[in-house]
N, C-alpha and C. Protein backbone atom coordinates (compact mmCIF):
# COMPACT_ATOMS: atom_id res chain seq x y z
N UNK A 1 14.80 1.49 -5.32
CA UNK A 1 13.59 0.79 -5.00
C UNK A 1 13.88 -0.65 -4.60
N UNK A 2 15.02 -1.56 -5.37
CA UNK A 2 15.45 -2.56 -4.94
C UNK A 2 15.89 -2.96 -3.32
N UNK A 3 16.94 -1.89 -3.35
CA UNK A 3 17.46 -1.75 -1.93
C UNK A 3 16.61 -1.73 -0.98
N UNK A 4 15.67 -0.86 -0.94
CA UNK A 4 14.95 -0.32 0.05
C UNK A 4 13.53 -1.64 0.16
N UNK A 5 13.31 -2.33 -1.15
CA UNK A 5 12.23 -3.62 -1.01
C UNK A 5 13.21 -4.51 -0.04
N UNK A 6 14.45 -4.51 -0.18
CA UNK A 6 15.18 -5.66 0.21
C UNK A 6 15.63 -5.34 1.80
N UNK A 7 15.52 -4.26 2.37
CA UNK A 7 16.18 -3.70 3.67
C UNK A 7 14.35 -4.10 4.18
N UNK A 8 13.23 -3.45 3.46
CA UNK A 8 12.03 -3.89 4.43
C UNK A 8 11.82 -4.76 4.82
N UNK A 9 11.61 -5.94 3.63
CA UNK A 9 11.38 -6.89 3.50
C UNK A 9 12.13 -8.54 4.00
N UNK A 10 13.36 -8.07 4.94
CA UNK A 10 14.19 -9.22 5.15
C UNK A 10 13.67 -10.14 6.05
N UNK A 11 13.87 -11.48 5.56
CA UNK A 11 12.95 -12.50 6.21
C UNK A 11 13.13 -12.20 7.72
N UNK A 12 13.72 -11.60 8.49
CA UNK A 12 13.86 -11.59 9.80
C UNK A 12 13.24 -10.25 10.49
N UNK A 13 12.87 -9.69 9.33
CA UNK A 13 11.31 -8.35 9.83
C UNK A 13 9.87 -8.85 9.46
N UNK A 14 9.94 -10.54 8.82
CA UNK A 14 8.57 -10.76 9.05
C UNK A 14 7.52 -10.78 10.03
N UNK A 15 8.31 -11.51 11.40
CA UNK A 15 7.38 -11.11 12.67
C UNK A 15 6.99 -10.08 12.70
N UNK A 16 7.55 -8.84 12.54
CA UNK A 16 7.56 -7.44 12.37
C UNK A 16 6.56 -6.81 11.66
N UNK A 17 6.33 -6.86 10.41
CA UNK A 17 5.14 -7.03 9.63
C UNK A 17 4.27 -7.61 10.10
N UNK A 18 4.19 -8.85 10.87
CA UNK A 18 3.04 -9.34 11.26
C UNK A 18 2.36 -9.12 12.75
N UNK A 19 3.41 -8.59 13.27
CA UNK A 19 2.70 -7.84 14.17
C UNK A 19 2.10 -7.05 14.05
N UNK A 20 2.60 -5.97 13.35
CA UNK A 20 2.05 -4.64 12.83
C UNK A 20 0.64 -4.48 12.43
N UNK A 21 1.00 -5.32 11.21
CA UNK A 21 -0.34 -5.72 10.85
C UNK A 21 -1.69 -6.51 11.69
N UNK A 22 -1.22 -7.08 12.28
CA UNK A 22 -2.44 -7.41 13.70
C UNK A 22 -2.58 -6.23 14.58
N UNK A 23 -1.82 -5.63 14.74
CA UNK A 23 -2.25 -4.47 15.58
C UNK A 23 -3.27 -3.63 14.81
N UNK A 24 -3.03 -2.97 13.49
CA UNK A 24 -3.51 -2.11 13.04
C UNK A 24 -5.05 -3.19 12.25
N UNK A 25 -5.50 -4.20 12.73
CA UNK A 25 -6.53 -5.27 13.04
C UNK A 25 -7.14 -5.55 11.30
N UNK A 26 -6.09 -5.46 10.24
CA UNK A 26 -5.87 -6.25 9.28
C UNK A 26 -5.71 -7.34 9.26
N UNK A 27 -6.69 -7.85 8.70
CA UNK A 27 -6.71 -9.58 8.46
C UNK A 27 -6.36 -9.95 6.79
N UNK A 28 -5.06 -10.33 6.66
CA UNK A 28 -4.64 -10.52 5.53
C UNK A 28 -5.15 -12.02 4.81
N UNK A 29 -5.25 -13.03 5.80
CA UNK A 29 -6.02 -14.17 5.41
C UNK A 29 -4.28 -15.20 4.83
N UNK A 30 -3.42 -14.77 5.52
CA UNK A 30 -2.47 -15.72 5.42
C UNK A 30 -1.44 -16.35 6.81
N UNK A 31 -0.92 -17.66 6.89
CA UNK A 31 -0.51 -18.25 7.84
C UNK A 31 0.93 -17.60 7.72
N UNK A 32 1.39 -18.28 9.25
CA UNK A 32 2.47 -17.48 9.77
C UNK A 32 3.44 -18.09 8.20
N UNK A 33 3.71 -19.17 7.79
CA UNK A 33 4.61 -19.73 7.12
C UNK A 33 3.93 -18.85 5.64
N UNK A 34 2.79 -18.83 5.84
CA UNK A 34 2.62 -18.24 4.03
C UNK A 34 2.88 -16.32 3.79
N UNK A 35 2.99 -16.11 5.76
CA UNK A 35 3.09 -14.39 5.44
C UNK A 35 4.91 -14.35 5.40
N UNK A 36 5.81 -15.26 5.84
CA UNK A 36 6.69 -15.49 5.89
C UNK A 36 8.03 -15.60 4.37
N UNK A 37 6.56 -16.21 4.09
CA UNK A 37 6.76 -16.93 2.18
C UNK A 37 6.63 -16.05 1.57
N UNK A 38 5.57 -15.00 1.67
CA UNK A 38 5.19 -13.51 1.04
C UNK A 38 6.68 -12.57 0.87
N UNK A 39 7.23 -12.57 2.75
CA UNK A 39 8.15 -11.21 2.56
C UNK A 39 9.41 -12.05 1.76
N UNK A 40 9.77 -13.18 2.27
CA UNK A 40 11.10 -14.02 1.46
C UNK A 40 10.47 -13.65 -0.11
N UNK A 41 9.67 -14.05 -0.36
CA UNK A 41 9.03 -13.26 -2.36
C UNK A 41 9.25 -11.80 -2.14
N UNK A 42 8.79 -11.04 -1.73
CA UNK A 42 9.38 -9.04 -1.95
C UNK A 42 11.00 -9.10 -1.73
N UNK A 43 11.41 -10.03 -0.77
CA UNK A 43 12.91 -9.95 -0.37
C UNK A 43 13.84 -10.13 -1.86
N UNK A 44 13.14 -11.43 -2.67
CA UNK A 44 13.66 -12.00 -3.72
C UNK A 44 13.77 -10.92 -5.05
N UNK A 45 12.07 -10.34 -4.99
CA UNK A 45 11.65 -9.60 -6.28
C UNK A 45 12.38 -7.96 -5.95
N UNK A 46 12.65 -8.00 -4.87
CA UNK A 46 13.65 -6.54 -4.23
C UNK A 46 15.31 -6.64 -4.98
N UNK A 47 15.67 -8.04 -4.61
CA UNK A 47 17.41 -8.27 -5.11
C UNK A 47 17.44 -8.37 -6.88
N UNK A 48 15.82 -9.17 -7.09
CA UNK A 48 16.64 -9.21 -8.61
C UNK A 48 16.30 -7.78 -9.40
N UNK A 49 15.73 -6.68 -8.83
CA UNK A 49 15.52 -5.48 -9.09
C UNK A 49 16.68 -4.54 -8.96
N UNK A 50 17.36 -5.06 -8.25
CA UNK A 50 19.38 -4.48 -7.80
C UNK A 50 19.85 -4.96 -8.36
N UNK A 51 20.13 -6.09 -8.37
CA UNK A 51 20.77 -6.65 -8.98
C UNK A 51 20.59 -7.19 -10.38
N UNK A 52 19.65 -6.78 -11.22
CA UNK A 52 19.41 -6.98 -12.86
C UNK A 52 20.14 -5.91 -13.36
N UNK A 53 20.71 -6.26 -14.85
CA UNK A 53 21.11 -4.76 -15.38
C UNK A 53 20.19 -4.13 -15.73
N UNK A 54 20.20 -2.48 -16.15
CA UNK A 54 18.96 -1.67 -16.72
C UNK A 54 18.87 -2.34 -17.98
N UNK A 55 18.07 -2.12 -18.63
CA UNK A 55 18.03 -2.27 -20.21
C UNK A 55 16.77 -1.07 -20.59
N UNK A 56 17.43 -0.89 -21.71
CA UNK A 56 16.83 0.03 -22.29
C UNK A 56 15.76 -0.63 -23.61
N UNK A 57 14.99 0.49 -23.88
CA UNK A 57 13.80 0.00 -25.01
C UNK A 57 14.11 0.95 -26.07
N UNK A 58 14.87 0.96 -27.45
CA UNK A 58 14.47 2.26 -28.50
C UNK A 58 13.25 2.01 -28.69
């Protein structure tokens, strides 16, 4: 799930997303720099999800 947040989400498929999303005529209500800021945050919350160890709960 990490990997795959972090392969979508790379700051350089944001245009990408934001095209998309204007096409399919979703108005998310955020600027180019704050939808930008969004995927760099999934990019971030993607790596430390790979890269954390598991831990377990007894």
């Amino acid at each position: 799930m990490g990997i795959a947040s972090m392969i979508l989400f790379m700051p350089v498929n944001s245009p990408l997303w934001r095209m998309g999303v204007n096409e399919l005529g979703i108005d998310i209500g955020l600027s180019e720099f704050g939808f930008f800021g969004a995927s760099v945050l999934m990019f971030i919350l993607g790596a430390v999800f790979t890269f954390t160890p598991k831990t377990k709960f007894d």
